[in-house]
Protein backbone atom coordinates (compact mmCIF):
# COMPACT_ATOMS: atom_id res chain seq x y z
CA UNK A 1 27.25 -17.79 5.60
CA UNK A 2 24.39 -18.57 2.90
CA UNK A 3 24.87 -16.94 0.25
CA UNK A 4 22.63 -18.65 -2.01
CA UNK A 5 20.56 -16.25 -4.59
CA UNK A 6 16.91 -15.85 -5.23
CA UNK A 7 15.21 -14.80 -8.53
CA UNK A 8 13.84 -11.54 -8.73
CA UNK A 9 10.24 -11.78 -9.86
CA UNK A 10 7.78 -9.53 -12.52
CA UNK A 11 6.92 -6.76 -9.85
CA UNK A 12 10.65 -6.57 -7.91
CA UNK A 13 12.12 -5.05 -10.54
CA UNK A 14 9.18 -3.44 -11.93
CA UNK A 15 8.91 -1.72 -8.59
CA UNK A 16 13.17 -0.96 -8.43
CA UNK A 17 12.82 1.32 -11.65
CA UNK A 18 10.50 3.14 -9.92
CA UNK A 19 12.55 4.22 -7.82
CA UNK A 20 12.60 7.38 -9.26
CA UNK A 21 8.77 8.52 -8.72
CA UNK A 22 8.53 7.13 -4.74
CA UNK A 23 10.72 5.97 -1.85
CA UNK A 24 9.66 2.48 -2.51
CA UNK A 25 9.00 1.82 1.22
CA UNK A 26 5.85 0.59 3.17
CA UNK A 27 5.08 2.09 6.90
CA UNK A 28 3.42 0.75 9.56
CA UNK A 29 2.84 1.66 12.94
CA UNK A 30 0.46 1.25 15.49
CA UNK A 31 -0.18 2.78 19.02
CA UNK A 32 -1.07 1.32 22.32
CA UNK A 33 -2.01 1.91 26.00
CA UNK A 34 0.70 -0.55 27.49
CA UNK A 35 4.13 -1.35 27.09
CA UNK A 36 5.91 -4.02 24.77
CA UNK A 37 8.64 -6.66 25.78
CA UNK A 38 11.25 -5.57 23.05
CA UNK A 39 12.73 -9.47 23.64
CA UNK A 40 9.91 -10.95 22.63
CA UNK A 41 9.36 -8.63 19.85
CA UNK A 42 12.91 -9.12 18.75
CA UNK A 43 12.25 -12.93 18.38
CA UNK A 44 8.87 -12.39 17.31
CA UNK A 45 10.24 -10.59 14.21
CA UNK A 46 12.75 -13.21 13.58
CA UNK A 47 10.55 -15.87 13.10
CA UNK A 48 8.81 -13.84 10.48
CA UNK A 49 12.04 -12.94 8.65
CA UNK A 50 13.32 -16.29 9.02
CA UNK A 51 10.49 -17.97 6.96
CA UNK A 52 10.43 -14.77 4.34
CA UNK A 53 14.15 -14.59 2.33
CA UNK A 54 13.43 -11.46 0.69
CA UNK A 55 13.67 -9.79 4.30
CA UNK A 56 17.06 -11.16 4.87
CA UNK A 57 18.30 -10.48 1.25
CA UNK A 58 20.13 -7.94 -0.62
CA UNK A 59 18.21 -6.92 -4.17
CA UNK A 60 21.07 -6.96 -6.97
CA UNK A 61 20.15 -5.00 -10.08
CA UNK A 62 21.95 -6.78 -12.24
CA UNK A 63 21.58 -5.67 -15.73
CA UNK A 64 21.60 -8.85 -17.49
CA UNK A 65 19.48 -11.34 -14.28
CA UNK A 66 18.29 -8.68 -11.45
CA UNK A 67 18.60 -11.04 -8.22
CA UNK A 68 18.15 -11.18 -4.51
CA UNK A 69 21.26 -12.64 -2.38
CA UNK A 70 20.08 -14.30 0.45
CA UNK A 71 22.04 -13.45 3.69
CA UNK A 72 21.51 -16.07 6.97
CA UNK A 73 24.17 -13.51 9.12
CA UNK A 74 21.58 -11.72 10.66
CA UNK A 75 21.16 -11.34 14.76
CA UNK A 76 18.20 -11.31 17.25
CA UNK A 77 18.94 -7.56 18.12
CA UNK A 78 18.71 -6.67 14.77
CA UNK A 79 15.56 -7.28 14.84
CA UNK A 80 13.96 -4.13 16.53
CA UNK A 81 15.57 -1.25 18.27
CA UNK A 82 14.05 0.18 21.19
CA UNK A 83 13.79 4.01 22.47
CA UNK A 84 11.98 5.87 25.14
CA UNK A 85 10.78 9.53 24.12
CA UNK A 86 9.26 11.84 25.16
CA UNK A 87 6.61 12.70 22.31
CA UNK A 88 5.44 9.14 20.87
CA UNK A 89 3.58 10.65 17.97
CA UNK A 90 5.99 12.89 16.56
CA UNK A 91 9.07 10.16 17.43
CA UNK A 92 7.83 7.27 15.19
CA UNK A 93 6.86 9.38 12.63
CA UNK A 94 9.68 10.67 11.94
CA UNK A 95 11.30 6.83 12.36
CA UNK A 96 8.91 6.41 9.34
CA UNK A 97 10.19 8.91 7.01
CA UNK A 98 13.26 6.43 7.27
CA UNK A 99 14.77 4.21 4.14
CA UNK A 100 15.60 0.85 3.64
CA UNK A 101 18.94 0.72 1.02
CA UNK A 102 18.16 -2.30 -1.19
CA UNK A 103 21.97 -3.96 -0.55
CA UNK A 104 21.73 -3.91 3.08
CA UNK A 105 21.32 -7.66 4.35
CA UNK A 106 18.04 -6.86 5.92
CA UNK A 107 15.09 -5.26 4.13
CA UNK A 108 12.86 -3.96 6.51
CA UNK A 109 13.46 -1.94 10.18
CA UNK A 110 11.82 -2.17 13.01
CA UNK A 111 11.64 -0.10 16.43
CA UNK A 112 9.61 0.26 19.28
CA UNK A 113 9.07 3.31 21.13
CA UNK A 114 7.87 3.70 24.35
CA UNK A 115 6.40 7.11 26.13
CA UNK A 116 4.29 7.22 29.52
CA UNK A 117 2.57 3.85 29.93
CA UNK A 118 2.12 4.13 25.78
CA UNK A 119 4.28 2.56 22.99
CA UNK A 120 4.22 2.02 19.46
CA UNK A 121 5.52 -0.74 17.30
CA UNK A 122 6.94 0.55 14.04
CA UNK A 123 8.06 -0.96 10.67
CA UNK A 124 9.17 0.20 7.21
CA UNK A 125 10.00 -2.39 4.17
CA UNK A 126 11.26 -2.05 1.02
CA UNK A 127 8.36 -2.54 -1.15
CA UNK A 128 10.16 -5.06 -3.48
CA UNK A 129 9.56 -7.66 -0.45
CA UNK A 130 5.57 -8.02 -0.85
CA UNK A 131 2.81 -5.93 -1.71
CA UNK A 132 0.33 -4.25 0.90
CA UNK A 133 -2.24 -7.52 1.78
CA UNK A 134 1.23 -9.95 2.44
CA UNK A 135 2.74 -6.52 4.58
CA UNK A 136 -0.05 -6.59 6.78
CA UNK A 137 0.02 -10.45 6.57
CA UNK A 138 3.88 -10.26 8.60
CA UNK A 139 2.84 -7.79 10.91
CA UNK A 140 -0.24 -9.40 11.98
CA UNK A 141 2.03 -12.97 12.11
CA UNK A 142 4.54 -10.97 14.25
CA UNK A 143 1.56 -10.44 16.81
CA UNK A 144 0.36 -13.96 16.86
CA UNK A 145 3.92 -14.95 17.58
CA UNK A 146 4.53 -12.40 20.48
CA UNK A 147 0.84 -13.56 21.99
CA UNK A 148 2.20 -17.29 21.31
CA UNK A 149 5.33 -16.61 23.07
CA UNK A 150 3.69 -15.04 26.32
CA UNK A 151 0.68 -17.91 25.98
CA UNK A 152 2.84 -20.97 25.57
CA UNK A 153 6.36 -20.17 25.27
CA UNK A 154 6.61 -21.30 22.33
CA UNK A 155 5.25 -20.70 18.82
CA UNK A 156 4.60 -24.17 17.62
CA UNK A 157 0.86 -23.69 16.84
CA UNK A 158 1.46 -20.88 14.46
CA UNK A 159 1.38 -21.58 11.00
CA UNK A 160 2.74 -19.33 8.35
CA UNK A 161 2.54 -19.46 4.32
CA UNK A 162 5.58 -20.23 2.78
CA UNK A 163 5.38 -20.81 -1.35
CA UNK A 164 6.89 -19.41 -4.23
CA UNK A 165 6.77 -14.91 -5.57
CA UNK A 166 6.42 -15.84 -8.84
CA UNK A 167 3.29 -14.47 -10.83
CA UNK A 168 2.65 -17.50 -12.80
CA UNK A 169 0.71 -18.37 -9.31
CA UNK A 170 -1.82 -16.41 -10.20
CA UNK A 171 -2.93 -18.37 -13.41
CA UNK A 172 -2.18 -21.48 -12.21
CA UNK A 173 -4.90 -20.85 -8.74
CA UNK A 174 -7.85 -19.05 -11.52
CA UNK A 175 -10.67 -20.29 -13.18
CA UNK A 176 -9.11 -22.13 -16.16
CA UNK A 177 -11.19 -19.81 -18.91
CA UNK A 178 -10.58 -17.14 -16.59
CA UNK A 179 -6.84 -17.70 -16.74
CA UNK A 180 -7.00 -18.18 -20.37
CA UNK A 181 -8.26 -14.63 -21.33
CA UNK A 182 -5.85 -12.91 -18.55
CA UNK A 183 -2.87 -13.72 -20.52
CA UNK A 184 -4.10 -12.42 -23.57
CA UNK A 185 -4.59 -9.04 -22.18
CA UNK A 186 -1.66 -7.12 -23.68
CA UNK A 187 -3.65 -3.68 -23.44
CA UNK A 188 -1.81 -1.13 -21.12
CA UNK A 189 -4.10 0.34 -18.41
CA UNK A 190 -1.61 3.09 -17.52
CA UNK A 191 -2.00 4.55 -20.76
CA UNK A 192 -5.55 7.00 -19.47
CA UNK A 193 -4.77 9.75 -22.48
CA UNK A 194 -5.22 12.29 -19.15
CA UNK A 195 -2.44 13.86 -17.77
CA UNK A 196 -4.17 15.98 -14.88
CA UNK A 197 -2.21 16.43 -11.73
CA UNK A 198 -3.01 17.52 -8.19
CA UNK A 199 -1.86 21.41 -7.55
CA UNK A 200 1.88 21.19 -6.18
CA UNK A 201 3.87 24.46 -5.70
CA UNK A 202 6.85 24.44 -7.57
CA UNK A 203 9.13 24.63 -4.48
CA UNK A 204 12.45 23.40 -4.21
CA UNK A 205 12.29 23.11 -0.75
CA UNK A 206 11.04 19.92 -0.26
CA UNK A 207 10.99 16.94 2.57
CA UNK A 208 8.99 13.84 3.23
CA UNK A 209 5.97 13.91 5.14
CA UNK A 210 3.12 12.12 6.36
CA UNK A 211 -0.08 14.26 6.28
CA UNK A 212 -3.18 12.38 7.85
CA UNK A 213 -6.37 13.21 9.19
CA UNK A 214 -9.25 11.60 11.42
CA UNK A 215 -12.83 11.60 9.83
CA UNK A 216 -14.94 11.38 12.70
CA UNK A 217 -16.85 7.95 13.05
CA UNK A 218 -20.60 9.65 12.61
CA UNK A 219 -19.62 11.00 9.73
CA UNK A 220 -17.89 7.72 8.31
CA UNK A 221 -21.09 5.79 9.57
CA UNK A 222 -23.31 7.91 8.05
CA UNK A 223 -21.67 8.09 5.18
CA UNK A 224 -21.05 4.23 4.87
CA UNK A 225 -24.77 3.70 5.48
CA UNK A 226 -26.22 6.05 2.98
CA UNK A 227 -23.96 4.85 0.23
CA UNK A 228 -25.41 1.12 1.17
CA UNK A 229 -28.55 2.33 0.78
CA UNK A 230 -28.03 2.95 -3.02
CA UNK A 231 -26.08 -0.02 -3.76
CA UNK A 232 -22.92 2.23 -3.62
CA UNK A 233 -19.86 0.37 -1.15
CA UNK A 234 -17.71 2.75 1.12
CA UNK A 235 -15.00 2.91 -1.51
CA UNK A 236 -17.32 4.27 -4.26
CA UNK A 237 -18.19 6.79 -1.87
CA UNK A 238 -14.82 7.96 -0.74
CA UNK A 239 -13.86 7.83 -4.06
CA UNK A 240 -16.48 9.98 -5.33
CA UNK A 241 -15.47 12.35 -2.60
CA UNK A 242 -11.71 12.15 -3.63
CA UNK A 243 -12.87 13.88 -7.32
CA UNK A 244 -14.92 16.11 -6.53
CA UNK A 245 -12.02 17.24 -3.98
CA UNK A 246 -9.72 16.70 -6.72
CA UNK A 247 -11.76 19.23 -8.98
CA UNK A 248 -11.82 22.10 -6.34
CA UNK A 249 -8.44 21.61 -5.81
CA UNK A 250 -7.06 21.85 -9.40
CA UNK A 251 -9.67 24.56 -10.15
CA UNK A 252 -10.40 22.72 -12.98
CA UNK A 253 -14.66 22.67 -14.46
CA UNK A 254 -16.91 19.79 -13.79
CA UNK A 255 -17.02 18.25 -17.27
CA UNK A 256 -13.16 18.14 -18.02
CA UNK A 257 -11.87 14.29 -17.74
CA UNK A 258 -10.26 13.06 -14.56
CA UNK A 259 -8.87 9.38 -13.63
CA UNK A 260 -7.85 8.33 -10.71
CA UNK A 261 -5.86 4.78 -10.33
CA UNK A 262 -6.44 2.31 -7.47
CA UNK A 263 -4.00 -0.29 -5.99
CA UNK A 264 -6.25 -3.78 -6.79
CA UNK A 265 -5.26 -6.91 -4.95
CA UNK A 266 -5.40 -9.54 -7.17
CA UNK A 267 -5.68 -12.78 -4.72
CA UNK A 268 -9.24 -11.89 -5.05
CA UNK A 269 -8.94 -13.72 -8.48
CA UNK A 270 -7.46 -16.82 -7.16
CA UNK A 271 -9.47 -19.68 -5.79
CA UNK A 272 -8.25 -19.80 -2.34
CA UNK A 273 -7.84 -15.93 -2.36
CA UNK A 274 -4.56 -15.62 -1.39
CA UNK A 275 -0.92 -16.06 -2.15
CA UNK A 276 1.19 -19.43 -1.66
CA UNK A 277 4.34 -16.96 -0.22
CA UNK A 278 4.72 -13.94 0.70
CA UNK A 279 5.00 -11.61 -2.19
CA UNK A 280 3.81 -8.71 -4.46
CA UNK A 281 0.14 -9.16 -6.18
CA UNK A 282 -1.50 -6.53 -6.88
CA UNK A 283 -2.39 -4.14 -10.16
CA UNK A 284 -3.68 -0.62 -11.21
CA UNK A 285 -7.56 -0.28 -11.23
CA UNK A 286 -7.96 2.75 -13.13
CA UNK A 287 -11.50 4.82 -12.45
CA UNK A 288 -11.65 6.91 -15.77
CA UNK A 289 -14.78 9.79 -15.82
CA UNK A 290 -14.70 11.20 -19.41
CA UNK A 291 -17.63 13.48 -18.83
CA UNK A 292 -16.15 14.95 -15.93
CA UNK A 293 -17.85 14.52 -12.23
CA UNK A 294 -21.02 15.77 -13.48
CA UNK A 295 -23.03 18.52 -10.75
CA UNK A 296 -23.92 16.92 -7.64
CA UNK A 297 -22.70 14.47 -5.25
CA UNK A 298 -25.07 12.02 -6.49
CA UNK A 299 -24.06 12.47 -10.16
CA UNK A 300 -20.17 11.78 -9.45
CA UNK A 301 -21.26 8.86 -7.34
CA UNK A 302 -23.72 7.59 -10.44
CA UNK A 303 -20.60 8.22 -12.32
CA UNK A 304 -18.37 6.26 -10.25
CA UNK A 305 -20.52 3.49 -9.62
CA UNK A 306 -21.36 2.67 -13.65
CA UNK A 307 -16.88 2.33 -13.34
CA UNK A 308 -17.06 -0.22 -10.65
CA UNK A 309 -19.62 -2.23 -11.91
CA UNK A 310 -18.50 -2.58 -14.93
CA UNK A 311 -15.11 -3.66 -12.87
CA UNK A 312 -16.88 -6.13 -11.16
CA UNK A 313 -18.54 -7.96 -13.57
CA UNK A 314 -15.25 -8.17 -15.57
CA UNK A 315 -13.59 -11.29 -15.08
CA UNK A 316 -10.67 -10.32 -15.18
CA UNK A 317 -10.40 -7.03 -13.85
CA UNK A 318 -7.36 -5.43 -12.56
CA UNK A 319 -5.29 -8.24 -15.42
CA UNK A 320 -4.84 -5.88 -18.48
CA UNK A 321 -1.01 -5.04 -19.01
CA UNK A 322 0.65 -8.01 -16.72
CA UNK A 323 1.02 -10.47 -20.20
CA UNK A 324 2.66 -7.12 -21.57
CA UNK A 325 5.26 -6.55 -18.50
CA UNK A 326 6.07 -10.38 -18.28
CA UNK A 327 6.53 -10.61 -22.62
CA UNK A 328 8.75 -7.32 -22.23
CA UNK A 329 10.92 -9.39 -19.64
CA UNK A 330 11.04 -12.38 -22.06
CA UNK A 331 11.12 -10.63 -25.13
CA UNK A 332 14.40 -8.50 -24.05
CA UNK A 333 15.99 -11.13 -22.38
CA UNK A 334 18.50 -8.95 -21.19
CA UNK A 335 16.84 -7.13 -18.37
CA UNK A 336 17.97 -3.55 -19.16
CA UNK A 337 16.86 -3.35 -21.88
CA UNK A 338 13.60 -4.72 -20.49
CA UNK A 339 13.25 -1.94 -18.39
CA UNK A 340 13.96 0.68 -20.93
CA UNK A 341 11.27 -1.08 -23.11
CA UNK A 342 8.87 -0.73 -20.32
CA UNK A 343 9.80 2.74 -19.34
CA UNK A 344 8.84 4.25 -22.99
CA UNK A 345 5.51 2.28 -22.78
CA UNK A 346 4.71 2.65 -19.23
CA UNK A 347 2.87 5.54 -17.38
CA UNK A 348 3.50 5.81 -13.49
CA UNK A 349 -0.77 6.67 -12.53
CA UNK A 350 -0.41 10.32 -11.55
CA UNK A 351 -3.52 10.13 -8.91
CA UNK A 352 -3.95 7.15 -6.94
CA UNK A 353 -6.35 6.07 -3.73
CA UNK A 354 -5.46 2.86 -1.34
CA UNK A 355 -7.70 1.55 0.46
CA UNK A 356 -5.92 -0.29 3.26
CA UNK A 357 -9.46 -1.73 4.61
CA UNK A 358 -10.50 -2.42 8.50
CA UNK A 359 -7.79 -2.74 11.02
CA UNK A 360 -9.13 -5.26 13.74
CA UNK A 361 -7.90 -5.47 17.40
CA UNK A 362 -7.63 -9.14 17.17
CA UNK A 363 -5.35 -8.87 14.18
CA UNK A 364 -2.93 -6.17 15.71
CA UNK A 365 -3.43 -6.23 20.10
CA UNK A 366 -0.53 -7.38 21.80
CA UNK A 367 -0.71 -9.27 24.64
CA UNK A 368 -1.20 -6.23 27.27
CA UNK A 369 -2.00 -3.83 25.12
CA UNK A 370 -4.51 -2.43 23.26
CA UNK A 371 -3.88 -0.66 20.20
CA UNK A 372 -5.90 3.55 19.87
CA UNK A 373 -4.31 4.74 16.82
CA UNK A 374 -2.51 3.78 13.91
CA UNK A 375 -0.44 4.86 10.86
CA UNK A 376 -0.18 2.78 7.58
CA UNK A 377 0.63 3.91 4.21
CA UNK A 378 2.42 2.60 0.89
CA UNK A 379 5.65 5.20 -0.63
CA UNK A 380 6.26 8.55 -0.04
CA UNK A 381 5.72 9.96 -3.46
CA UNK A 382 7.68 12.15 -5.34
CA UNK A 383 5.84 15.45 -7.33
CA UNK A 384 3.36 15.50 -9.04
CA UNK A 385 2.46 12.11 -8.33
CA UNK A 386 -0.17 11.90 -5.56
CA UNK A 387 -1.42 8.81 -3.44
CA UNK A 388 -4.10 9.34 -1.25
CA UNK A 389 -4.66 6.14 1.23
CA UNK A 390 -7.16 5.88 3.89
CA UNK A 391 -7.35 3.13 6.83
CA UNK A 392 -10.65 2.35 8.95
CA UNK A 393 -10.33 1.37 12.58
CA UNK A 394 -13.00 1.49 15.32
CA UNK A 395 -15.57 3.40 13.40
CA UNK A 396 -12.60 5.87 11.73
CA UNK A 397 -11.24 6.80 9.23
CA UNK A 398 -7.93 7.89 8.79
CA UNK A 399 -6.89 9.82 5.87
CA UNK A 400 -3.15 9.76 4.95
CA UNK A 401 -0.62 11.71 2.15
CA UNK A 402 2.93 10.80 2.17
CA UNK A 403 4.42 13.10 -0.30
CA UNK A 404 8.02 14.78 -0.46
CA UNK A 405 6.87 18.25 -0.31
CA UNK A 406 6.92 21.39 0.62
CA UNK A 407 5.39 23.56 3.69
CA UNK A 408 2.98 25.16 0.92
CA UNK A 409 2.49 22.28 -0.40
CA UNK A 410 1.12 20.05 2.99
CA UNK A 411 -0.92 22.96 3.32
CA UNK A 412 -2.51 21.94 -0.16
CA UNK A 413 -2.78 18.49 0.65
CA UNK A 414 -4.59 19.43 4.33
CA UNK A 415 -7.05 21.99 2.32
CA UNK A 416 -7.87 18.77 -0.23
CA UNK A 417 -8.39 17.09 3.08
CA UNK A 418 -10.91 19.55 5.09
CA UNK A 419 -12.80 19.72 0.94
CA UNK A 420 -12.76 15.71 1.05
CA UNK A 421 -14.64 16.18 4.39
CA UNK A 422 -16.95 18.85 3.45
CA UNK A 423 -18.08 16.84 0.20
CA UNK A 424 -19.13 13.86 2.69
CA UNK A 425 -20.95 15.71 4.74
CA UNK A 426 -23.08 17.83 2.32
CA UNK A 427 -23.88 14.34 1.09
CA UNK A 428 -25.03 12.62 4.52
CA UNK A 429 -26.88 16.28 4.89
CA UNK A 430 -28.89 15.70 1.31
């Protein structure tokens, strides 16, 4: 058996010792009309674990050199499990609220579940593995391998990145002056100075959940297309409506400070815009509004877009506070005391919006079956911290909350929800 180990890079330990404000896992599933040949998807998974060893490795926390321990004793029905139910929806969510223990051999699970001529194809990973862009990166490679399997029998033609994690990637693939002033940036973006926090109960009586809801696609298209018409993207619009939510939601006035923190995929800084292997690359892209969202619609958008622009035309947006991380794990070269270091100057974003983008058909249809809904969303957080992530596909847009909470609570979050609605359409009505 290999046993051979792996080093753990910036963000695998940075996300282990957070551990304590999520669940550190990333879920995935998506929904078709059809059925699935669990063989197939059994080897199709295997070829993507087989060329990514973080999947088939156990994360060591060592306190002096955290590593991984790659493991090669892995089978084919490990793979995937496979279930027939009787409610689809209800059964892979709940397969979702699963966890991945960082020493078992295999990071990630998989199942499928099948229902009345409908399945669903279901992951979770531990986090540590890869960020969100290289997540749906494997599951779209696991598709492409199932459709090469039934096309040729074989998935010779499929090619499939395989590179180092490290971070020092990112320099390396920049614009050289570029690269120079990103690792100067010691300034720490998680330090906002505002400490505001959605409206949690304080109930004991907690579980995880995923909370999602549909916007219909009129109202995303209309929304989408008026934004455009001012210069403002989709995102600046969504986020706009995500504050002024946030504000009715807290009950707090519209002039008091608010920040909320989005997940930024940093490939978009490196020449050929993506990763050489499979790993985590991303940062916090904090949206700070000192003078509060302001009265209408149009103001907090105004508001929002003056933030993003000046994001945009910064070269090295999203970079602040990774020279800081890597010097702590240098600095303190054993890695506890790293971590502590990092813990007193380090402040886990208490709001935060992901954008997972547009999911395609060609990127997720299986041969046979066409996908009608889907579910993706980073870690279940852990009160008061608060992700809202949203997901596009065929026109809508699907809002999602995974939060250990209460029943009071999910009623909260589906309130913020229906006022995230209302805000967009009083602004395709203006």
């Amino acid at each position: 058996m290999n046993t051979s180990k792996m080093k753990a890079q910036l963000w695998d330990k940075t996300q282990y010792f957070l551990s304590n404000f999520y669940d550190r896992m990333m879920n995935y599933a998506i929904f078709y009309d059809g059925e699935l040949d669990i063989d197939i998807i059994r080897k199709s998974v295997k070829a993507v674990v087989d060329k990514v060893p973080a999947l088939h490795s156990q994360y060591k926390p060592n306190w002096i050199r955290p590593y991984w321990k790659i493991r090669d004793d892995y089978t084919l029905e490990e793979m995937a499990d496979f279930e027939e139910v009787e409610d689809l929806e209800a059964a892979t969510t709940e397969f979702l609220m699963g966890e991945v223990d960082n020493n078992n051999k295999l990071q990630f699970k998989c199942k499928v579940f099948k229902s009345k001529g409908k399945c669903s194809f279901a992951t979770i990973v531990n986090h540590q593995c890869f960020d969100g862009s290289d997540y749906k990166y494997c599951m779209f490679k696991i598709v492409e391998y199932y459709n090469a399997f039934k096309r040729d029998g074989n998935i010779d033609k499929v090619v499939f990145k395989q590179g180092p994690r490290d971070l020092s990637q990112l320099y390396d693939n920049m614009e050289e002056e570029a690269a120079k002033k990103a690792k100067k940036l010691y300034s720490n973006p998680t330090k906002s100075g505002i400490k505001t926090t959605f409206r949690f109960t304080d109930d004991k009586d907690c579980k995880k959940r995923l909370i999602m809801k549909m916007i219909p696609k009129e109202l995303f298209e209309k929304a989408k297309a008026k934004g455009k018409a001012t210069g403002a993207s989709i995102n600046d619009v969504m986020l706009t409506a995500y504050f002024r939510a946030l504000v009715k939601e807290i009950g707090c006035k519209n002039d008091e400070p608010l920040n909320i923190t989005s997940m930024m995929d940093l490939r978009r800084h490196m020449k050929n815009g993506d990763t050489i292997g499979v790993t985590n690359m991303t940062a916090f892209m904090p949206c700070k509004l000192s003078e509060g969202i302001g009265g209408t619609f149009e103001d907090t958008l105004a508001r929002v877009q003056e933030q993003t622009l000046k994001q945009k035309q910064d070269s090295v947006t999203g970079l602040y506070g990774l020279p800081l991380l890597g010097l702590a794990y240098k600095v303190f070269w054993i890695d506890c005391l790293a971590t502590f270091a990092i813990k007193l100057g380090y402040d886990n974003p208490l709001i935060q919006m992901s954008n997972l983008g547009i999911l395609k058909a060609e990127d997720v249809d299986f041969d046979g079956c066409h996908f009608y809904d889907c579910i993706m969303t980073g870690a279940v957080k852990y009160k008061p911290y608060f992700q809202f992530t949203c997901v596009t596909r065929e026109g809508n847009m699907k809002f999602c909350v995974a939060e250990r909470c209460s029943d009071k609570d999910e009623q909260l979050i589906r309130g913020f929800f229906d006022d995230m609605e209302k805000e967009l359409e009083g602004y395709v009505k203006i």
